[in-house]
C-alpha atoms as a PDB file:
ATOM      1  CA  UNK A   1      -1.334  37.089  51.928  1.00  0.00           C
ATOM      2  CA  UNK A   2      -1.640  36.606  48.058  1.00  0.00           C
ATOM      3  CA  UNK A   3      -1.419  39.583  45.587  1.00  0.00           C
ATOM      4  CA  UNK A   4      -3.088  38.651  42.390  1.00  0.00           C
ATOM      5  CA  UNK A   5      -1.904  41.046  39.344  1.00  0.00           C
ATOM      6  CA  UNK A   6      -4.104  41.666  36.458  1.00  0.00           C
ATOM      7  CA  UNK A   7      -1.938  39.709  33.607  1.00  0.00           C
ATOM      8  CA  UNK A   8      -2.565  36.976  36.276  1.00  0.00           C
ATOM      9  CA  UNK A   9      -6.314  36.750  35.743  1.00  0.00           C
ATOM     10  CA  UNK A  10      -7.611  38.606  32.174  1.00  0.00           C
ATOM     11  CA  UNK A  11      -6.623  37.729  28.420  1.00  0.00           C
ATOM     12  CA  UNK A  12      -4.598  39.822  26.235  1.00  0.00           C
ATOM     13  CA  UNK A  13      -8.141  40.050  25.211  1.00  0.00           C
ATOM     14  CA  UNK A  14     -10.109  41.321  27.837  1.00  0.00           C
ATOM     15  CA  UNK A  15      -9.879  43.684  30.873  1.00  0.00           C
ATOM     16  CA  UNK A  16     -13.017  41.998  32.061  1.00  0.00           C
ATOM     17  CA  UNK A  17     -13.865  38.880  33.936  1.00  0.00           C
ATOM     18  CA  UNK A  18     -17.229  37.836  35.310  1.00  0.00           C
ATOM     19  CA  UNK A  19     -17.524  34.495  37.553  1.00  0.00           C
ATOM     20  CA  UNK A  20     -20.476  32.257  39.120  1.00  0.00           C
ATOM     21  CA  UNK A  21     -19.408  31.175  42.548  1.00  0.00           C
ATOM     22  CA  UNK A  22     -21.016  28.575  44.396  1.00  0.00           C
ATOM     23  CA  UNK A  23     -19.624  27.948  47.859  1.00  0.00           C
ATOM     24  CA  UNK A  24     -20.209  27.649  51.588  1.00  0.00           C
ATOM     25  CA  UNK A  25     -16.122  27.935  52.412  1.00  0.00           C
ATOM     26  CA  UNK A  26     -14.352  31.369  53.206  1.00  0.00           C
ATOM     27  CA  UNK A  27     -11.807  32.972  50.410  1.00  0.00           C
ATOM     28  CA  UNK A  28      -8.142  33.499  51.553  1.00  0.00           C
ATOM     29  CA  UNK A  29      -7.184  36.966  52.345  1.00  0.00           C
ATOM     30  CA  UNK A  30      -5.628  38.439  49.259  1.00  0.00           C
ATOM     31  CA  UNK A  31      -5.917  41.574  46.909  1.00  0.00           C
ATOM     32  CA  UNK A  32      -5.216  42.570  43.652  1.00  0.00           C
ATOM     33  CA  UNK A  33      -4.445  45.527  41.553  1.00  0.00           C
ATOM     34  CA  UNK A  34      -8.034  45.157  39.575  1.00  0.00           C
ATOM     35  CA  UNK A  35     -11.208  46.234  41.104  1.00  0.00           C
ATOM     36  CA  UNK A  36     -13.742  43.344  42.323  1.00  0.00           C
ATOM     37  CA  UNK A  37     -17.458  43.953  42.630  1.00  0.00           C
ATOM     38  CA  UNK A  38     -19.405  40.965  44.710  1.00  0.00           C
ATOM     39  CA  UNK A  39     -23.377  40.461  44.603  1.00  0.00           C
ATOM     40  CA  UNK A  40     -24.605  37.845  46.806  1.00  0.00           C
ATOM     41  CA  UNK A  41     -27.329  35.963  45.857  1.00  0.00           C
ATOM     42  CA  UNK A  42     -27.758  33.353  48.173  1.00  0.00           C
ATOM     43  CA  UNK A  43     -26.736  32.954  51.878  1.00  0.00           C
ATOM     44  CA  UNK A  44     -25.025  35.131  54.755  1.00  0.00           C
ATOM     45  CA  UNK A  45     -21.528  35.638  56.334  1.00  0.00           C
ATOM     46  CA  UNK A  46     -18.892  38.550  56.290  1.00  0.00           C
ATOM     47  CA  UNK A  47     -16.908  40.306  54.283  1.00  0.00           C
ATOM     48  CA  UNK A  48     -13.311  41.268  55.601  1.00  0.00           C
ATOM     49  CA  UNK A  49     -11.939  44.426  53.940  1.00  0.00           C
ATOM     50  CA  UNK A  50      -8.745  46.282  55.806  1.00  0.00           C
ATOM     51  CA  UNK A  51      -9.651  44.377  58.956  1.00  0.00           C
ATOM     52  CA  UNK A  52     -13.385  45.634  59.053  1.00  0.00           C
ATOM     53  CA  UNK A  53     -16.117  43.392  58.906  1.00  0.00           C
ATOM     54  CA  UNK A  54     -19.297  43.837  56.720  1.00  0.00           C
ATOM     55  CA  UNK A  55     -22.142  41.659  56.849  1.00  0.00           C
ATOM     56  CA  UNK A  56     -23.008  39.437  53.795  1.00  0.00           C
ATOM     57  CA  UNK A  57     -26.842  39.020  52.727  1.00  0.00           C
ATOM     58  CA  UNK A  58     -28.873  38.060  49.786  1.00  0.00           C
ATOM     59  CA  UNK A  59     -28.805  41.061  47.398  1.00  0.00           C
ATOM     60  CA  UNK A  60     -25.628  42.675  48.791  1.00  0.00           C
ATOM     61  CA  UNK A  61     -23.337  44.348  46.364  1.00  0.00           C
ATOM     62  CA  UNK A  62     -19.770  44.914  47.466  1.00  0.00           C
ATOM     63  CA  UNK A  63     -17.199  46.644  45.257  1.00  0.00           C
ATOM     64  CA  UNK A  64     -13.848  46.533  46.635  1.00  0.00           C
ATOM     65  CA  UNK A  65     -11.400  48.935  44.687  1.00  0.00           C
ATOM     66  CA  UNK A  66      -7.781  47.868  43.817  1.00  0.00           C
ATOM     67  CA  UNK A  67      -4.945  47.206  46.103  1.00  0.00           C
ATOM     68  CA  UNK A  68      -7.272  46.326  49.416  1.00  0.00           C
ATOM     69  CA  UNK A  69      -6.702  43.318  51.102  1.00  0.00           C
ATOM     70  CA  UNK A  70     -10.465  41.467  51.596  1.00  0.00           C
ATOM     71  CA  UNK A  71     -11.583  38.030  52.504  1.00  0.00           C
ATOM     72  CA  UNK A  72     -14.902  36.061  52.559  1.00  0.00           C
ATOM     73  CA  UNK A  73     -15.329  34.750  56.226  1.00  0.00           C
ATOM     74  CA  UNK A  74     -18.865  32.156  55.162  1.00  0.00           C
ATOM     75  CA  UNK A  75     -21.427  31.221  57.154  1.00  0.00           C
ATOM     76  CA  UNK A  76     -23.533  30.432  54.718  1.00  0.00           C
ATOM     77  CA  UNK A  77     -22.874  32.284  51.694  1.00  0.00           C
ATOM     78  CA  UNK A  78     -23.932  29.751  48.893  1.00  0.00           C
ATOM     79  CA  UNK A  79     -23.738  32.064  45.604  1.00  0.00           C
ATOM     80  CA  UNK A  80     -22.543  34.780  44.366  1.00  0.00           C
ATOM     81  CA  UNK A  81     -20.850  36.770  41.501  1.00  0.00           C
ATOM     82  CA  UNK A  82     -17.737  38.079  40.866  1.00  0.00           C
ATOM     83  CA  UNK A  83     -17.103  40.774  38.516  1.00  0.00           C
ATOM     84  CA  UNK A  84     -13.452  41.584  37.745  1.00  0.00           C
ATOM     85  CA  UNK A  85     -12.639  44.791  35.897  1.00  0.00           C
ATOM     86  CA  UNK A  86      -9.119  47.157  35.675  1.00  0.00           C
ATOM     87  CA  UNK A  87      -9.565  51.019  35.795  1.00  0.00           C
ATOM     88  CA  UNK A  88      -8.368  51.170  32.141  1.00  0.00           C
ATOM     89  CA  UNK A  89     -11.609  49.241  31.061  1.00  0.00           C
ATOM     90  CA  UNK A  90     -13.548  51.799  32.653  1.00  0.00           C
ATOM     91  CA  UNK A  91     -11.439  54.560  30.703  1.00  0.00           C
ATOM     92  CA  UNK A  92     -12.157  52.711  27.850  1.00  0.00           C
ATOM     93  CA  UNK A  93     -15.824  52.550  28.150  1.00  0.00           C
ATOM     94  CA  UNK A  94     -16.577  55.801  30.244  1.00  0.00           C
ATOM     95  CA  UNK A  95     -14.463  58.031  28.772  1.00  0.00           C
ATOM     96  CA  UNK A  96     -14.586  61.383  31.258  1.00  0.00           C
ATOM     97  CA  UNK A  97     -13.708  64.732  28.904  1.00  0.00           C
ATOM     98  CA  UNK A  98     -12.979  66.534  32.129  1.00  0.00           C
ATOM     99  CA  UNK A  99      -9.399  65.362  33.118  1.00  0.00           C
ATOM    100  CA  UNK A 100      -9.128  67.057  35.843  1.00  0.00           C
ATOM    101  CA  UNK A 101     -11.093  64.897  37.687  1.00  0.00           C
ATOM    102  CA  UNK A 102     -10.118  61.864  38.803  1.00  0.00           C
ATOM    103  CA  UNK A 103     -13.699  60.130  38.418  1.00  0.00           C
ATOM    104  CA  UNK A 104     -12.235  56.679  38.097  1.00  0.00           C
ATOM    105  CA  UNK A 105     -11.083  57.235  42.001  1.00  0.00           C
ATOM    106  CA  UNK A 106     -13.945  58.926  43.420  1.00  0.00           C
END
């Protein structure tokens, strides 16, 4: 299995990465200590997280939150987008004054 960190994939820059995928072949199981939100918008197949399966169609919108291992397994799933985000972006643009709670987790 591949761990991607998050020096790996975003600029000194940016904390935030958004990518056009189009495919018909399954992703490699992996995961990655950023959060990843999928929308299909095209096709149908399943989405592995922690050895469940979840059903892929046009219009799904799958967020998978750090440090989970996932995998496309394609049928047909011809495109979609990735959004790519760490929970210190969110901090930065959702700043909670209520510390107490953990909002970023829930």
């Amino acid at each position: 299995m591949k761990y991607y960190y998050a020096k790996q994939v975003f600029s000194d820059d940016y904390e935030f990465l958004i990518r056009s995928v189009m495919s018909d072949n399954s992703t490699y199981l992996h995961s990655h200590d950023y959060i990843e939100v999928e929308f299909i918008v095209n096709g149908t197949g399943k989405y592995m997280v922690d050895n469940v399966d979840f059903t892929l169609r046009r219009g799904d919108m799958y967020l998978i939150d750090e440090d989970h291992t996932h995998c496309i397994l394609c049928d047909n799933v011809s495109k979609y987008f990735t959004l790519y985000f760490t929970k210190e972006f969110l901090k930065q643009i959702f700043p909670f004054e209520d510390r107490s709670v953990d909002a970023y987790t829930a």
